[in-house]
PDB file of N, CA and C in Angstrom:
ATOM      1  N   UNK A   1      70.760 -22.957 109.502  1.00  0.00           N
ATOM      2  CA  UNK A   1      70.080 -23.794 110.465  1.00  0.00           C
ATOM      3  C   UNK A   1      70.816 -25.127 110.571  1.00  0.00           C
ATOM      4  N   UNK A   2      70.587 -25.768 111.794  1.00  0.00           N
ATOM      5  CA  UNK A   2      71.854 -26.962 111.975  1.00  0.00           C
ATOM      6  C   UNK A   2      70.471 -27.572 112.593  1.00  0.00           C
ATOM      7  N   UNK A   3      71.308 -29.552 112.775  1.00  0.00           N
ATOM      8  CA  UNK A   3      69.577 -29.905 113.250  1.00  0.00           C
ATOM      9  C   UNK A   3      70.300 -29.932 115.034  1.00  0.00           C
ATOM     10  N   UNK A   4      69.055 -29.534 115.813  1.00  0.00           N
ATOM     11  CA  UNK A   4      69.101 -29.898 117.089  1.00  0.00           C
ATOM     12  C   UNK A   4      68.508 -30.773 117.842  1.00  0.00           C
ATOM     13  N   UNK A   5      67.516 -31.618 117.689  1.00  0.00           N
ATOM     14  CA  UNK A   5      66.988 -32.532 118.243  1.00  0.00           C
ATOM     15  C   UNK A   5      65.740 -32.566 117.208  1.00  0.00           C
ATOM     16  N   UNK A   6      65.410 -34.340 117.640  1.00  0.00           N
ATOM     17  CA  UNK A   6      64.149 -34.688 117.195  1.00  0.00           C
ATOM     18  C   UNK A   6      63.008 -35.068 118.057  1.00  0.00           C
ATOM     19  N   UNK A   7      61.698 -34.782 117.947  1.00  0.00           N
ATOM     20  CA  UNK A   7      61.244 -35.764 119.075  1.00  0.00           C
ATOM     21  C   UNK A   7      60.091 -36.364 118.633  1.00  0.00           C
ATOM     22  N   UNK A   8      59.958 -37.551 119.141  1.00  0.00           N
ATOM     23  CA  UNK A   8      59.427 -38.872 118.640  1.00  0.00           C
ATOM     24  C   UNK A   8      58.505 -39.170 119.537  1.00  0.00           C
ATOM     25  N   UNK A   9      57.333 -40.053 119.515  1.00  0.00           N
ATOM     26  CA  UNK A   9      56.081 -40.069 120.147  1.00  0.00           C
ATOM     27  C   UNK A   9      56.277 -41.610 120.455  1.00  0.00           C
ATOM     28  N   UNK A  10      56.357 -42.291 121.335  1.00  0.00           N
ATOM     29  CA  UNK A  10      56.164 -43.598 122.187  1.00  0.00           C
ATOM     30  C   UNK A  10      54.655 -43.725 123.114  1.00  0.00           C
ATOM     31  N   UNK A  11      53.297 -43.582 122.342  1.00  0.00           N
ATOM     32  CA  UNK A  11      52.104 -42.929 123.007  1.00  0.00           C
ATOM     33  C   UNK A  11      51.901 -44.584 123.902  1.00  0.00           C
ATOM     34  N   UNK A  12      51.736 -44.915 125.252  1.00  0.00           N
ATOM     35  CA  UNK A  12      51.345 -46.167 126.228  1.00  0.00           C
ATOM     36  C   UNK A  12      52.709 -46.641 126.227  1.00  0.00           C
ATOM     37  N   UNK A  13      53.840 -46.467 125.884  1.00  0.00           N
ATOM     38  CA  UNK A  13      55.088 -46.916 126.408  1.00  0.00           C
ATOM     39  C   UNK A  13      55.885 -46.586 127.406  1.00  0.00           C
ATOM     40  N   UNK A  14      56.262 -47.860 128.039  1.00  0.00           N
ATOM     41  CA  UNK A  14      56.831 -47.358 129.817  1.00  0.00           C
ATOM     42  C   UNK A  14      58.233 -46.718 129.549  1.00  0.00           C
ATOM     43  N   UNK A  15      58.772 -46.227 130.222  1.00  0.00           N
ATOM     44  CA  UNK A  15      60.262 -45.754 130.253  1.00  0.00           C
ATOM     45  C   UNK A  15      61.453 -47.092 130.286  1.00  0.00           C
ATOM     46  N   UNK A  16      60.952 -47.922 130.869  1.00  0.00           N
ATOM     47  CA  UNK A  16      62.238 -48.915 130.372  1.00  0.00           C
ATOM     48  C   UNK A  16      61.797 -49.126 129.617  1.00  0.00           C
ATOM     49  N   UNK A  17      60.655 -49.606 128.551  1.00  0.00           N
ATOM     50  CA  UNK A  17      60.868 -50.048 127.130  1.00  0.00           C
ATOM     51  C   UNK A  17      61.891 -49.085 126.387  1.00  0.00           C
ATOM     52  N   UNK A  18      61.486 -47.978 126.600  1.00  0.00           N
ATOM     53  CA  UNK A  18      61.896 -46.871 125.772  1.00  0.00           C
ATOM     54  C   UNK A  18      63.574 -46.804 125.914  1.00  0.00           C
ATOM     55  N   UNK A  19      63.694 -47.332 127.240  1.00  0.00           N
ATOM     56  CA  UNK A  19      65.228 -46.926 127.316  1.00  0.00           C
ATOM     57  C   UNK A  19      66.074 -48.419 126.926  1.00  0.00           C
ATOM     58  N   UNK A  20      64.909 -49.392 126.921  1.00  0.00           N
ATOM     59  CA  UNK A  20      65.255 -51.191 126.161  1.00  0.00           C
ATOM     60  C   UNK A  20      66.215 -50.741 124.863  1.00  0.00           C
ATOM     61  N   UNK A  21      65.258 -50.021 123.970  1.00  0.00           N
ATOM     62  CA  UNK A  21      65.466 -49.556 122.056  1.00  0.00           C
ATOM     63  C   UNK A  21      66.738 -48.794 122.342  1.00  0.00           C
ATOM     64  N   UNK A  22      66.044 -47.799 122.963  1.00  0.00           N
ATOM     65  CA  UNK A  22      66.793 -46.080 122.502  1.00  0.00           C
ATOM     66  C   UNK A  22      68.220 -46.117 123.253  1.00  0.00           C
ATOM     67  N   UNK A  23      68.871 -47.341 124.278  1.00  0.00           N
ATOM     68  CA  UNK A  23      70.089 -47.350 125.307  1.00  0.00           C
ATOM     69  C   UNK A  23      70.323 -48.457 125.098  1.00  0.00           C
ATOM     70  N   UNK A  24      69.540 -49.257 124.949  1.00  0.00           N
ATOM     71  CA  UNK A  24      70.646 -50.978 125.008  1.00  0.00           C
ATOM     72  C   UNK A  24      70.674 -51.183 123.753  1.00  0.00           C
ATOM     73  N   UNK A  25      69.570 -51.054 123.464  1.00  0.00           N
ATOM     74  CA  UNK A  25      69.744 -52.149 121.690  1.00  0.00           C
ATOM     75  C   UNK A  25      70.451 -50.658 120.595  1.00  0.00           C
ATOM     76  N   UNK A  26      69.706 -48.990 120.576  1.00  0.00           N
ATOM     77  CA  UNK A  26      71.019 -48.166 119.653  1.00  0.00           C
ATOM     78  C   UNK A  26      71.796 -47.969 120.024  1.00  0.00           C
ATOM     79  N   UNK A  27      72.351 -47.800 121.762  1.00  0.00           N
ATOM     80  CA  UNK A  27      73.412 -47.723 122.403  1.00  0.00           C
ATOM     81  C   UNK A  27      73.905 -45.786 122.205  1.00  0.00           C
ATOM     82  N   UNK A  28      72.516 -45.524 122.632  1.00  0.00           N
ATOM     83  CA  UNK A  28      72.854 -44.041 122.718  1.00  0.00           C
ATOM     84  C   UNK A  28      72.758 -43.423 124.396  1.00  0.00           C
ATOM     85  N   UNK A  29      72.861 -42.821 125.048  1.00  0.00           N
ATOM     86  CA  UNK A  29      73.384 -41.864 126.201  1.00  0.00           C
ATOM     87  C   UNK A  29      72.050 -41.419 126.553  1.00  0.00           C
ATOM     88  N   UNK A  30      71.553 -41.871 127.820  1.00  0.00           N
ATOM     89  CA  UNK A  30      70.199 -41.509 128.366  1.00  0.00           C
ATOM     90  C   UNK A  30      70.816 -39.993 128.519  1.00  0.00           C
ATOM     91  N   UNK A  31      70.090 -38.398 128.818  1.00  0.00           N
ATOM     92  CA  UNK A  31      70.513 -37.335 129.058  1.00  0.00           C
ATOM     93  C   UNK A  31      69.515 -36.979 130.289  1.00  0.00           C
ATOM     94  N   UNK A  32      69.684 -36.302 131.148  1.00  0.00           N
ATOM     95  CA  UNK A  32      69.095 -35.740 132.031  1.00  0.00           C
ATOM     96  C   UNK A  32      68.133 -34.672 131.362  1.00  0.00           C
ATOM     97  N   UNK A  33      66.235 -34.869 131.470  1.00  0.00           N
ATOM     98  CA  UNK A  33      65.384 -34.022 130.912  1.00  0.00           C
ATOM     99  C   UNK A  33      65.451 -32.818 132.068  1.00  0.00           C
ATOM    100  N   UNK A  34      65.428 -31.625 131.216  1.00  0.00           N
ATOM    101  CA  UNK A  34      65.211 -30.438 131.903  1.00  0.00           C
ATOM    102  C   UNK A  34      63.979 -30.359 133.024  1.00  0.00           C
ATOM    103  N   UNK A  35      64.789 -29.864 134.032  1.00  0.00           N
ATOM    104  CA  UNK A  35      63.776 -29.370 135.613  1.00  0.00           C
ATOM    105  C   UNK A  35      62.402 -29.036 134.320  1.00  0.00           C
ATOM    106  N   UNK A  36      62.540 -28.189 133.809  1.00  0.00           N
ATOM    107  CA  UNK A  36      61.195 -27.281 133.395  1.00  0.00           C
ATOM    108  C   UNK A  36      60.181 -28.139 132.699  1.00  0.00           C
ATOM    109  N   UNK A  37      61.043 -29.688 132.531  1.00  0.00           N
ATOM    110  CA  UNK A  37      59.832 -30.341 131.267  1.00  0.00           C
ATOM    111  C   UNK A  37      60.194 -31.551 132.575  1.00  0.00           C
ATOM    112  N   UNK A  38      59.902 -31.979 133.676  1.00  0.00           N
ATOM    113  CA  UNK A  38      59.415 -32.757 134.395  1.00  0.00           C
ATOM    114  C   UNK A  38      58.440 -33.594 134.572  1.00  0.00           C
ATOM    115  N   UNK A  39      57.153 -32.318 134.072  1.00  0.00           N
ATOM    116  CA  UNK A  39      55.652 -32.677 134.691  1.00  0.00           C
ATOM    117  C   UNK A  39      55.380 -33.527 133.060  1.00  0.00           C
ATOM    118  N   UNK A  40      56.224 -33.613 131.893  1.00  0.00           N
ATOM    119  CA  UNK A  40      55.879 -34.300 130.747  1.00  0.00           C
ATOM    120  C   UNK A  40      56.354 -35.703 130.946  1.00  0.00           C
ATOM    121  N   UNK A  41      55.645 -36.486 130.562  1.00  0.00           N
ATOM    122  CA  UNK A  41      56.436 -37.876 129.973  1.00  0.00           C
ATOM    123  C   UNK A  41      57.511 -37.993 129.035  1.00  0.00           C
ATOM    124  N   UNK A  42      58.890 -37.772 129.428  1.00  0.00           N
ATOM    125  CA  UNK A  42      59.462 -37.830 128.219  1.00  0.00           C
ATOM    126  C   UNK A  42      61.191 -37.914 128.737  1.00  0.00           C
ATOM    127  N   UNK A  43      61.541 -38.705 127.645  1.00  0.00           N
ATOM    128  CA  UNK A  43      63.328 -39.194 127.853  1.00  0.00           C
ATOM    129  C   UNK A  43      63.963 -38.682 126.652  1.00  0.00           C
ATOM    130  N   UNK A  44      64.964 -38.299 127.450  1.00  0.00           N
ATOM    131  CA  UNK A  44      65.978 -37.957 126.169  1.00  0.00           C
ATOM    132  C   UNK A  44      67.664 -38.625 125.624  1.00  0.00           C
ATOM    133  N   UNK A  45      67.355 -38.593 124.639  1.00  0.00           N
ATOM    134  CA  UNK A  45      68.865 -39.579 124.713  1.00  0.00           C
ATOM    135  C   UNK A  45      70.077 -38.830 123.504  1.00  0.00           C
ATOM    136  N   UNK A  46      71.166 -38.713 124.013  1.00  0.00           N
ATOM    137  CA  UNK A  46      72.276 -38.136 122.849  1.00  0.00           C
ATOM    138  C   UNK A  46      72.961 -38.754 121.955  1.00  0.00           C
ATOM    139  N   UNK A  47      72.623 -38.402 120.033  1.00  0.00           N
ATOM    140  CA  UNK A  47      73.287 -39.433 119.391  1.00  0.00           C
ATOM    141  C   UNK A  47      74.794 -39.125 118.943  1.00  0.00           C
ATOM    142  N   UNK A  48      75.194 -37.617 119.503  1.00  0.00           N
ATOM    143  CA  UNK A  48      76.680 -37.428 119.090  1.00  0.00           C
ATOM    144  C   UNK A  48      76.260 -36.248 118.299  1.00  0.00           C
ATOM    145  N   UNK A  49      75.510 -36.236 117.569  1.00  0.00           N
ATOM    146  CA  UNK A  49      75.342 -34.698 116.667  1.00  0.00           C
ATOM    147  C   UNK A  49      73.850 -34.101 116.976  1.00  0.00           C
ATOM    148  N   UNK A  50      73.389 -34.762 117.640  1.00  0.00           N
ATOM    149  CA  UNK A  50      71.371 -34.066 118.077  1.00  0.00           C
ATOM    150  C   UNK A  50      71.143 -34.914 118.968  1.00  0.00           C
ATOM    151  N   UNK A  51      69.805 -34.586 120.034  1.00  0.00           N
ATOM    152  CA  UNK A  51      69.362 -35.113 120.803  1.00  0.00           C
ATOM    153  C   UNK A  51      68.112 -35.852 120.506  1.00  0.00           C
ATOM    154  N   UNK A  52      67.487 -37.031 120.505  1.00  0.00           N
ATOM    155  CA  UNK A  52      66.250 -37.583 120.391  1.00  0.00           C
ATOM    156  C   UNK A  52      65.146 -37.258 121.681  1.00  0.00           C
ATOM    157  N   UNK A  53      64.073 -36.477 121.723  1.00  0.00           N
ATOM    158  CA  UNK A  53      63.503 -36.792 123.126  1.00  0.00           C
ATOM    159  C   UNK A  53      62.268 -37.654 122.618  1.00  0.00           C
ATOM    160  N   UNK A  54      61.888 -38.693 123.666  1.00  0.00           N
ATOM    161  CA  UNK A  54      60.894 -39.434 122.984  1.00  0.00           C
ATOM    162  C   UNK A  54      59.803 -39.432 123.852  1.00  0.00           C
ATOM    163  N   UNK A  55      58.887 -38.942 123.906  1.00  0.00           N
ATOM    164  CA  UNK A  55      57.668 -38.803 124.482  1.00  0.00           C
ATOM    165  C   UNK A  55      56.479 -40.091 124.780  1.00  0.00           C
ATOM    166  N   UNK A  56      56.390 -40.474 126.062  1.00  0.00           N
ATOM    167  CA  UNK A  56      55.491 -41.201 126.064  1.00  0.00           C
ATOM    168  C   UNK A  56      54.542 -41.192 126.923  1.00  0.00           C
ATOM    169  N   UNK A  57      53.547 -40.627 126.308  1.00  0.00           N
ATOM    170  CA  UNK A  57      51.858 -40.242 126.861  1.00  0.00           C
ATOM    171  C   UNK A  57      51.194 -41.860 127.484  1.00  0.00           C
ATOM    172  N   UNK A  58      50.496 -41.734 128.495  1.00  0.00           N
ATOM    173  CA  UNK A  58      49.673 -43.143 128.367  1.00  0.00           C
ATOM    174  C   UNK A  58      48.488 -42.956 127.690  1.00  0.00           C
ATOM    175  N   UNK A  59      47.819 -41.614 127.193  1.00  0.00           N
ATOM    176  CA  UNK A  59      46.841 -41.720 126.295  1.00  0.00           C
ATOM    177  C   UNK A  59      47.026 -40.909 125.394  1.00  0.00           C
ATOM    178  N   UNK A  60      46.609 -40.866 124.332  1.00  0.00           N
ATOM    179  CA  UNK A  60      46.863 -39.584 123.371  1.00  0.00           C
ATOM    180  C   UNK A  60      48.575 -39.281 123.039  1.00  0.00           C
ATOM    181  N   UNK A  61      48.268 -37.639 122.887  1.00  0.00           N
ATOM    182  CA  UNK A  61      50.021 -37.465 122.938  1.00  0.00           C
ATOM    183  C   UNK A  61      49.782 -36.226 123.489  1.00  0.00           C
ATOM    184  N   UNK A  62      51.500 -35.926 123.670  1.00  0.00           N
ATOM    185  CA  UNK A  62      51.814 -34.561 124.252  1.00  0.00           C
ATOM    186  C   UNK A  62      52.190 -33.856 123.294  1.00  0.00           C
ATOM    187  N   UNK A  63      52.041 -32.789 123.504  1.00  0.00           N
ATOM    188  CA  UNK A  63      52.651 -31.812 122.415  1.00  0.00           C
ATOM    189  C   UNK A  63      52.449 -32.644 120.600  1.00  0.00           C
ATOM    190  N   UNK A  64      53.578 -32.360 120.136  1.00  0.00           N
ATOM    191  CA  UNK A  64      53.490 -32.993 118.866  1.00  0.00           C
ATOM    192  C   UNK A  64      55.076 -33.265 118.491  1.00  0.00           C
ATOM    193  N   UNK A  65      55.361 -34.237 117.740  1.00  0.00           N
ATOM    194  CA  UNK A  65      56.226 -34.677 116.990  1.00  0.00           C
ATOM    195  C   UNK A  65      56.929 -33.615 116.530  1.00  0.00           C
ATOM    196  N   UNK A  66      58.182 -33.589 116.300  1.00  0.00           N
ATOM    197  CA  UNK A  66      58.959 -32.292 115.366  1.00  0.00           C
ATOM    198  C   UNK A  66      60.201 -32.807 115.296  1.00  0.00           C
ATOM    199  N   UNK A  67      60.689 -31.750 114.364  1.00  0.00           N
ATOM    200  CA  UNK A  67      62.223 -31.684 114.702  1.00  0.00           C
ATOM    201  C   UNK A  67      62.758 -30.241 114.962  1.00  0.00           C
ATOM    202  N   UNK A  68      63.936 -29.811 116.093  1.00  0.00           N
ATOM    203  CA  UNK A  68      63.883 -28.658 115.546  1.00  0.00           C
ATOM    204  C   UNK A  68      65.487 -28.539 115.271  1.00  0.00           C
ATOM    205  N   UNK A  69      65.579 -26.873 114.302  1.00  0.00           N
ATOM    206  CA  UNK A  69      66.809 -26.849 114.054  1.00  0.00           C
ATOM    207  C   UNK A  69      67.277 -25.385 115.022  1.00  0.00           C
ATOM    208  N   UNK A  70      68.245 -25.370 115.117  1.00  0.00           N
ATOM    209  CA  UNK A  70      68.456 -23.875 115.876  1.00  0.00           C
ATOM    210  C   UNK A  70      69.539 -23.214 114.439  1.00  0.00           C
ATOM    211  N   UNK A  71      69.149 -21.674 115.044  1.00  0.00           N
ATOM    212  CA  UNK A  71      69.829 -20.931 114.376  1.00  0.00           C
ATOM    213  C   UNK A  71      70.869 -19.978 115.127  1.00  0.00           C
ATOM    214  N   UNK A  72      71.673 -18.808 114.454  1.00  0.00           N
ATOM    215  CA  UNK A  72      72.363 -17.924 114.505  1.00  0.00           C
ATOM    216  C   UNK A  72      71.087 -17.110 115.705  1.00  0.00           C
ATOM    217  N   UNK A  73      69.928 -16.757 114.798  1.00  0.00           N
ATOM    218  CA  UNK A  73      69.313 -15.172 115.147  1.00  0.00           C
ATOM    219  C   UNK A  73      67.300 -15.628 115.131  1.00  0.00           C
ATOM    220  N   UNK A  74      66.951 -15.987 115.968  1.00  0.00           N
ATOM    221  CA  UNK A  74      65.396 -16.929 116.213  1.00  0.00           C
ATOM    222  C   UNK A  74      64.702 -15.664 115.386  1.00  0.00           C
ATOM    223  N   UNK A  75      64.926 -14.336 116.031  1.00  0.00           N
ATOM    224  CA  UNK A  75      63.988 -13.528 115.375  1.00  0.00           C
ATOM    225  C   UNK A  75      64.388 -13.044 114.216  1.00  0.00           C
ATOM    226  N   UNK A  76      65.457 -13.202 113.738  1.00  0.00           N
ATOM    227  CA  UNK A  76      65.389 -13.287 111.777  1.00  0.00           C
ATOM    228  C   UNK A  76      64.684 -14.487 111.546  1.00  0.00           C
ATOM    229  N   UNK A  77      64.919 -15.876 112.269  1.00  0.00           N
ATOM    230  CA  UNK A  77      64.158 -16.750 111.392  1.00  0.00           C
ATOM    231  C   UNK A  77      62.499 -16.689 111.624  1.00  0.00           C
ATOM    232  N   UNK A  78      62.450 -16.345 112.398  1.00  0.00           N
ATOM    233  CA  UNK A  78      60.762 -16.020 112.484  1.00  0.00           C
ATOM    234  C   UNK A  78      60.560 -14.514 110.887  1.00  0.00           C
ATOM    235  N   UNK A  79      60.950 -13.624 111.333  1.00  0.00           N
ATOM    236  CA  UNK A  79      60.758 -12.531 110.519  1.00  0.00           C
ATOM    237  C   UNK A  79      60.623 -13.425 109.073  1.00  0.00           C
ATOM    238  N   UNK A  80      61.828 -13.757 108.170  1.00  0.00           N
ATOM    239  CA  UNK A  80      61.722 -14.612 107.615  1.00  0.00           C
ATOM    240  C   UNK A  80      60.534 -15.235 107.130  1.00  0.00           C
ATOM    241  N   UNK A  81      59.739 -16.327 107.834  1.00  0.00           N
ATOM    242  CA  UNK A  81      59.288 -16.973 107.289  1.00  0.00           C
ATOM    243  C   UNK A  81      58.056 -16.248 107.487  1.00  0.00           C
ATOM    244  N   UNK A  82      57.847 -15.354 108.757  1.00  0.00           N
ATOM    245  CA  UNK A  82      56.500 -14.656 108.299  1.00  0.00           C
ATOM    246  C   UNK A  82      56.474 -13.837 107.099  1.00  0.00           C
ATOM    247  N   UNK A  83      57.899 -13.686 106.537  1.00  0.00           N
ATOM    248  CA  UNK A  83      57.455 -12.640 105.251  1.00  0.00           C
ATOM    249  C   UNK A  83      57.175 -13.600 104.210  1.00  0.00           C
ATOM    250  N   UNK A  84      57.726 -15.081 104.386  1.00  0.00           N
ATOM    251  CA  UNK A  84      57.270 -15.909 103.575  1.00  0.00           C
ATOM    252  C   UNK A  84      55.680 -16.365 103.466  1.00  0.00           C
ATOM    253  N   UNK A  85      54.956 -15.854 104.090  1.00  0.00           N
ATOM    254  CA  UNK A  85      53.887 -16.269 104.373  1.00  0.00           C
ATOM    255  C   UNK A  85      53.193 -17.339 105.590  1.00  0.00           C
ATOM    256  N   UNK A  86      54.001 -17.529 106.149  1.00  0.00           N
ATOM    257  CA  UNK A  86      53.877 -18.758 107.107  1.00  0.00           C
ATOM    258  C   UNK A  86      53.383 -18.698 108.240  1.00  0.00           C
ATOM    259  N   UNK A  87      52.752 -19.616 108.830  1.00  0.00           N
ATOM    260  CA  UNK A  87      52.830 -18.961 110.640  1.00  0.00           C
ATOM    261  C   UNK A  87      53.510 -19.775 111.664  1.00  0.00           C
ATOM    262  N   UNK A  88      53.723 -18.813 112.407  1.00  0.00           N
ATOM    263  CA  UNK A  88      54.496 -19.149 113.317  1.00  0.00           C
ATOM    264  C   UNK A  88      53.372 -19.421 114.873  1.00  0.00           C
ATOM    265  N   UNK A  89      53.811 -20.359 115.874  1.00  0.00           N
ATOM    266  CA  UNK A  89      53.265 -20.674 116.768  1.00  0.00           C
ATOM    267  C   UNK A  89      54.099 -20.361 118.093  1.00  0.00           C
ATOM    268  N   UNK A  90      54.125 -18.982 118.743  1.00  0.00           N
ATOM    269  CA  UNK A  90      55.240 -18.565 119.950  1.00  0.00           C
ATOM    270  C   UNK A  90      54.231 -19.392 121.348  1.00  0.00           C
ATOM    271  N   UNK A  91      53.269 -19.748 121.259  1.00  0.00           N
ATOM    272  CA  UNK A  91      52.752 -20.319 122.533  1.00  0.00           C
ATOM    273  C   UNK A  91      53.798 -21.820 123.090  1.00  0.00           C
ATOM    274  N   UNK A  92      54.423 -22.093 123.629  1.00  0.00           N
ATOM    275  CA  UNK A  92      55.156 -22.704 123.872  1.00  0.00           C
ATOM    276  C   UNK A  92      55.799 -22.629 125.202  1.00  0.00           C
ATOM    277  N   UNK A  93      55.774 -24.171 126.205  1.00  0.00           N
ATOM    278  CA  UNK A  93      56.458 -24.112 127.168  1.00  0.00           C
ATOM    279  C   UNK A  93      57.484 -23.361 127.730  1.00  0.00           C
ATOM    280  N   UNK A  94      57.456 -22.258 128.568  1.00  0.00           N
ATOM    281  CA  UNK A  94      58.668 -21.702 128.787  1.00  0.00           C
ATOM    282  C   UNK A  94      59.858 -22.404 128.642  1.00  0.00           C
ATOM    283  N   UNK A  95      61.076 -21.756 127.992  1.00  0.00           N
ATOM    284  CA  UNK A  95      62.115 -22.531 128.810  1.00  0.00           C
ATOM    285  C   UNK A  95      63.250 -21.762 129.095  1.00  0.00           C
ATOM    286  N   UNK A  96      62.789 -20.385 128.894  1.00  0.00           N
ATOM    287  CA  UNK A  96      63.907 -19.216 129.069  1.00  0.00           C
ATOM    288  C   UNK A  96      64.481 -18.881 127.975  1.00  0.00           C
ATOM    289  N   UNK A  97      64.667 -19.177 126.672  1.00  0.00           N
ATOM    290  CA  UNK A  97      65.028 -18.404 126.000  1.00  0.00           C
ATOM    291  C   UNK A  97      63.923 -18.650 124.532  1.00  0.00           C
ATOM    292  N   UNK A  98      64.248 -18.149 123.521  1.00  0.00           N
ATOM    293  CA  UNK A  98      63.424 -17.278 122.341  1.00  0.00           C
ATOM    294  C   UNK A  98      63.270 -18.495 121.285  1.00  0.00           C
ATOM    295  N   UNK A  99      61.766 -19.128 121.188  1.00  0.00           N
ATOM    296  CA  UNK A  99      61.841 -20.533 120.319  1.00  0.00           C
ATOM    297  C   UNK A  99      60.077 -20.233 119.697  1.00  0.00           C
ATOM    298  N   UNK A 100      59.981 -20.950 118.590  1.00  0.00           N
ATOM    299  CA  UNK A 100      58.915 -20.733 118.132  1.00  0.00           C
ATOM    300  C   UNK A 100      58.492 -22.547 117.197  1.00  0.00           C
ATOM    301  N   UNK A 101      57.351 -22.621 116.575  1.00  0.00           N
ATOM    302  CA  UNK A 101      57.157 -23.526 115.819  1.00  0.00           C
ATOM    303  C   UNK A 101      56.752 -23.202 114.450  1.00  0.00           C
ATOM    304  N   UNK A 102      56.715 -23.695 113.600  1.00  0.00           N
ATOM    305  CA  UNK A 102      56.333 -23.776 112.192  1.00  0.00           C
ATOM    306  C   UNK A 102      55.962 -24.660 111.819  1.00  0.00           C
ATOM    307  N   UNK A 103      54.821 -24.774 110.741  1.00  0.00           N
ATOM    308  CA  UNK A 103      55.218 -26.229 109.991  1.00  0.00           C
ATOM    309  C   UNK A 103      55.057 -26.287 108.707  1.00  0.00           C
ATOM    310  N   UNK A 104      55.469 -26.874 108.150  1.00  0.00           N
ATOM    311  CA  UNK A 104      55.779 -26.880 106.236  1.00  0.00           C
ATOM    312  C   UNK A 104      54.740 -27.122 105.563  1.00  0.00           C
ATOM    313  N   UNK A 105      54.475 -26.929 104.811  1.00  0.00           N
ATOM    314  CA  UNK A 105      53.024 -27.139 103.908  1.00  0.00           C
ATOM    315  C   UNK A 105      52.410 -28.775 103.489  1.00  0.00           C
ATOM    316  N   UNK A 106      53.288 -29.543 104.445  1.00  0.00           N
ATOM    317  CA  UNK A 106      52.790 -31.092 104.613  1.00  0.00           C
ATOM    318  C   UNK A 106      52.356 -30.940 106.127  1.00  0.00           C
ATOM    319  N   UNK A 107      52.535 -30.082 106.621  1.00  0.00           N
ATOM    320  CA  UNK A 107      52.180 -30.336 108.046  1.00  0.00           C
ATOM    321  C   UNK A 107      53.518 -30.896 108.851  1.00  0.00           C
ATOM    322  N   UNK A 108      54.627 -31.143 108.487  1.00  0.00           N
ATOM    323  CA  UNK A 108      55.331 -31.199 109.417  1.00  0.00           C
ATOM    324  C   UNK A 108      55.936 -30.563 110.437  1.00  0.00           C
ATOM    325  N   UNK A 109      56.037 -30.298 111.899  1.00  0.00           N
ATOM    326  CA  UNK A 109      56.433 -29.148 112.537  1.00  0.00           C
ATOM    327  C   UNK A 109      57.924 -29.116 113.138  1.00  0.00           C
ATOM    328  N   UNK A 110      58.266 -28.358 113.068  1.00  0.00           N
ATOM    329  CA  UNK A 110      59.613 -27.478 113.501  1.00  0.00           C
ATOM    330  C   UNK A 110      59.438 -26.648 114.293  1.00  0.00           C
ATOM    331  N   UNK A 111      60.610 -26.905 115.277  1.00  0.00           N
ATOM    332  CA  UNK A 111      60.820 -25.892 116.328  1.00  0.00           C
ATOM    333  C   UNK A 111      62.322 -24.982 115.804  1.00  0.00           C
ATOM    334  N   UNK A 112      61.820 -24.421 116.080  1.00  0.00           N
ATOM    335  CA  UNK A 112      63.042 -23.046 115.730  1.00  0.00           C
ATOM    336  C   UNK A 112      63.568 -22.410 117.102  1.00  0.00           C
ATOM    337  N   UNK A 113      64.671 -22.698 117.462  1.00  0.00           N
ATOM    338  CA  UNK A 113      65.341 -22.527 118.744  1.00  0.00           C
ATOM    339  C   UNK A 113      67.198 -21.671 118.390  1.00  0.00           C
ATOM    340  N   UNK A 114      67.485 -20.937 119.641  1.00  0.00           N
ATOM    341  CA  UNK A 114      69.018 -20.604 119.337  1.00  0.00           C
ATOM    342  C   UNK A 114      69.937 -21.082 119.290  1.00  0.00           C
ATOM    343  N   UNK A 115      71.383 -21.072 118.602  1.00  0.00           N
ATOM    344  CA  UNK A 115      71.986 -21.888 118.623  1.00  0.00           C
ATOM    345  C   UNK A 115      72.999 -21.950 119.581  1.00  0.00           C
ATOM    346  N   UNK A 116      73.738 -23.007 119.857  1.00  0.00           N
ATOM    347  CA  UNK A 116      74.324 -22.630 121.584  1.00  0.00           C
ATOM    348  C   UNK A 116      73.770 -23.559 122.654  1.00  0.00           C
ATOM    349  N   UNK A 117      72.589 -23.889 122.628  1.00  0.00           N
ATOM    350  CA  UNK A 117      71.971 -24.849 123.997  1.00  0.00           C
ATOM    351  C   UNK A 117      72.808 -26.110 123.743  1.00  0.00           C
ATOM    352  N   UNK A 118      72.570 -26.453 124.919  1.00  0.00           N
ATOM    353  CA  UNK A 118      73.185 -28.034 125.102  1.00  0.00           C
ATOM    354  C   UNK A 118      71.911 -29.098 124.546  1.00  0.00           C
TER     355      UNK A 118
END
């Protein structure tokens, strides 16, 4: 597993604040968010080895916080961890190809995606 992006929760923050931190002051690469994740609040920016997307809800949040890593083979890593006991969460925004969630026994969640996407 390699890491592929993180994404971070900015819950009542406008898009230029977000792009104030995350483009002027770390001096990372706004990225064009996918057609398919439009209708979300959310920017993405490239740090050279993963992508940050940072989500900003005006109430609550969207989705949830994660990181994910991609692999070789999604359905070994699913198989995997269901034999580990774990569960897995396949309800998830389309986006055309084979991704799932997990989360670790602190509750942190992971997306498990293929490896290869931009």
């Amino acid at each position: 597993m390699t890491l592929h992006h993180v994404y971070l929760l900015a819950p009542g923050a406008t898009p230029e604040e977000i792009r104030r931190f995350y483009r002027d002051a770390l001096g990372l690469t706004e990225r064009q968010t996918p057609d398919s994740l439009a209708h979300l609040s959310v920017l993405w920016f490239f740090t050279g080895a993963a992508t940050l997307h940072v989500g900003y809800p005006a109430e609550g949040q969207i989705g949830a916080g994660h990181t994910a890593l991609s692999t070789e083979s999604v359905d070994d890593a699913r198989a995997h961890l269901l034999a580990g006991g774990y569960d897995v969460d396949d309800a998830l925004i389309p986006m055309g190809y084979p991704r799932f969630m997990v989360r670790d026994p602190w509750g942190n969640q992971f997306e498990i995606l293929p490896a290869g996407l931009p």
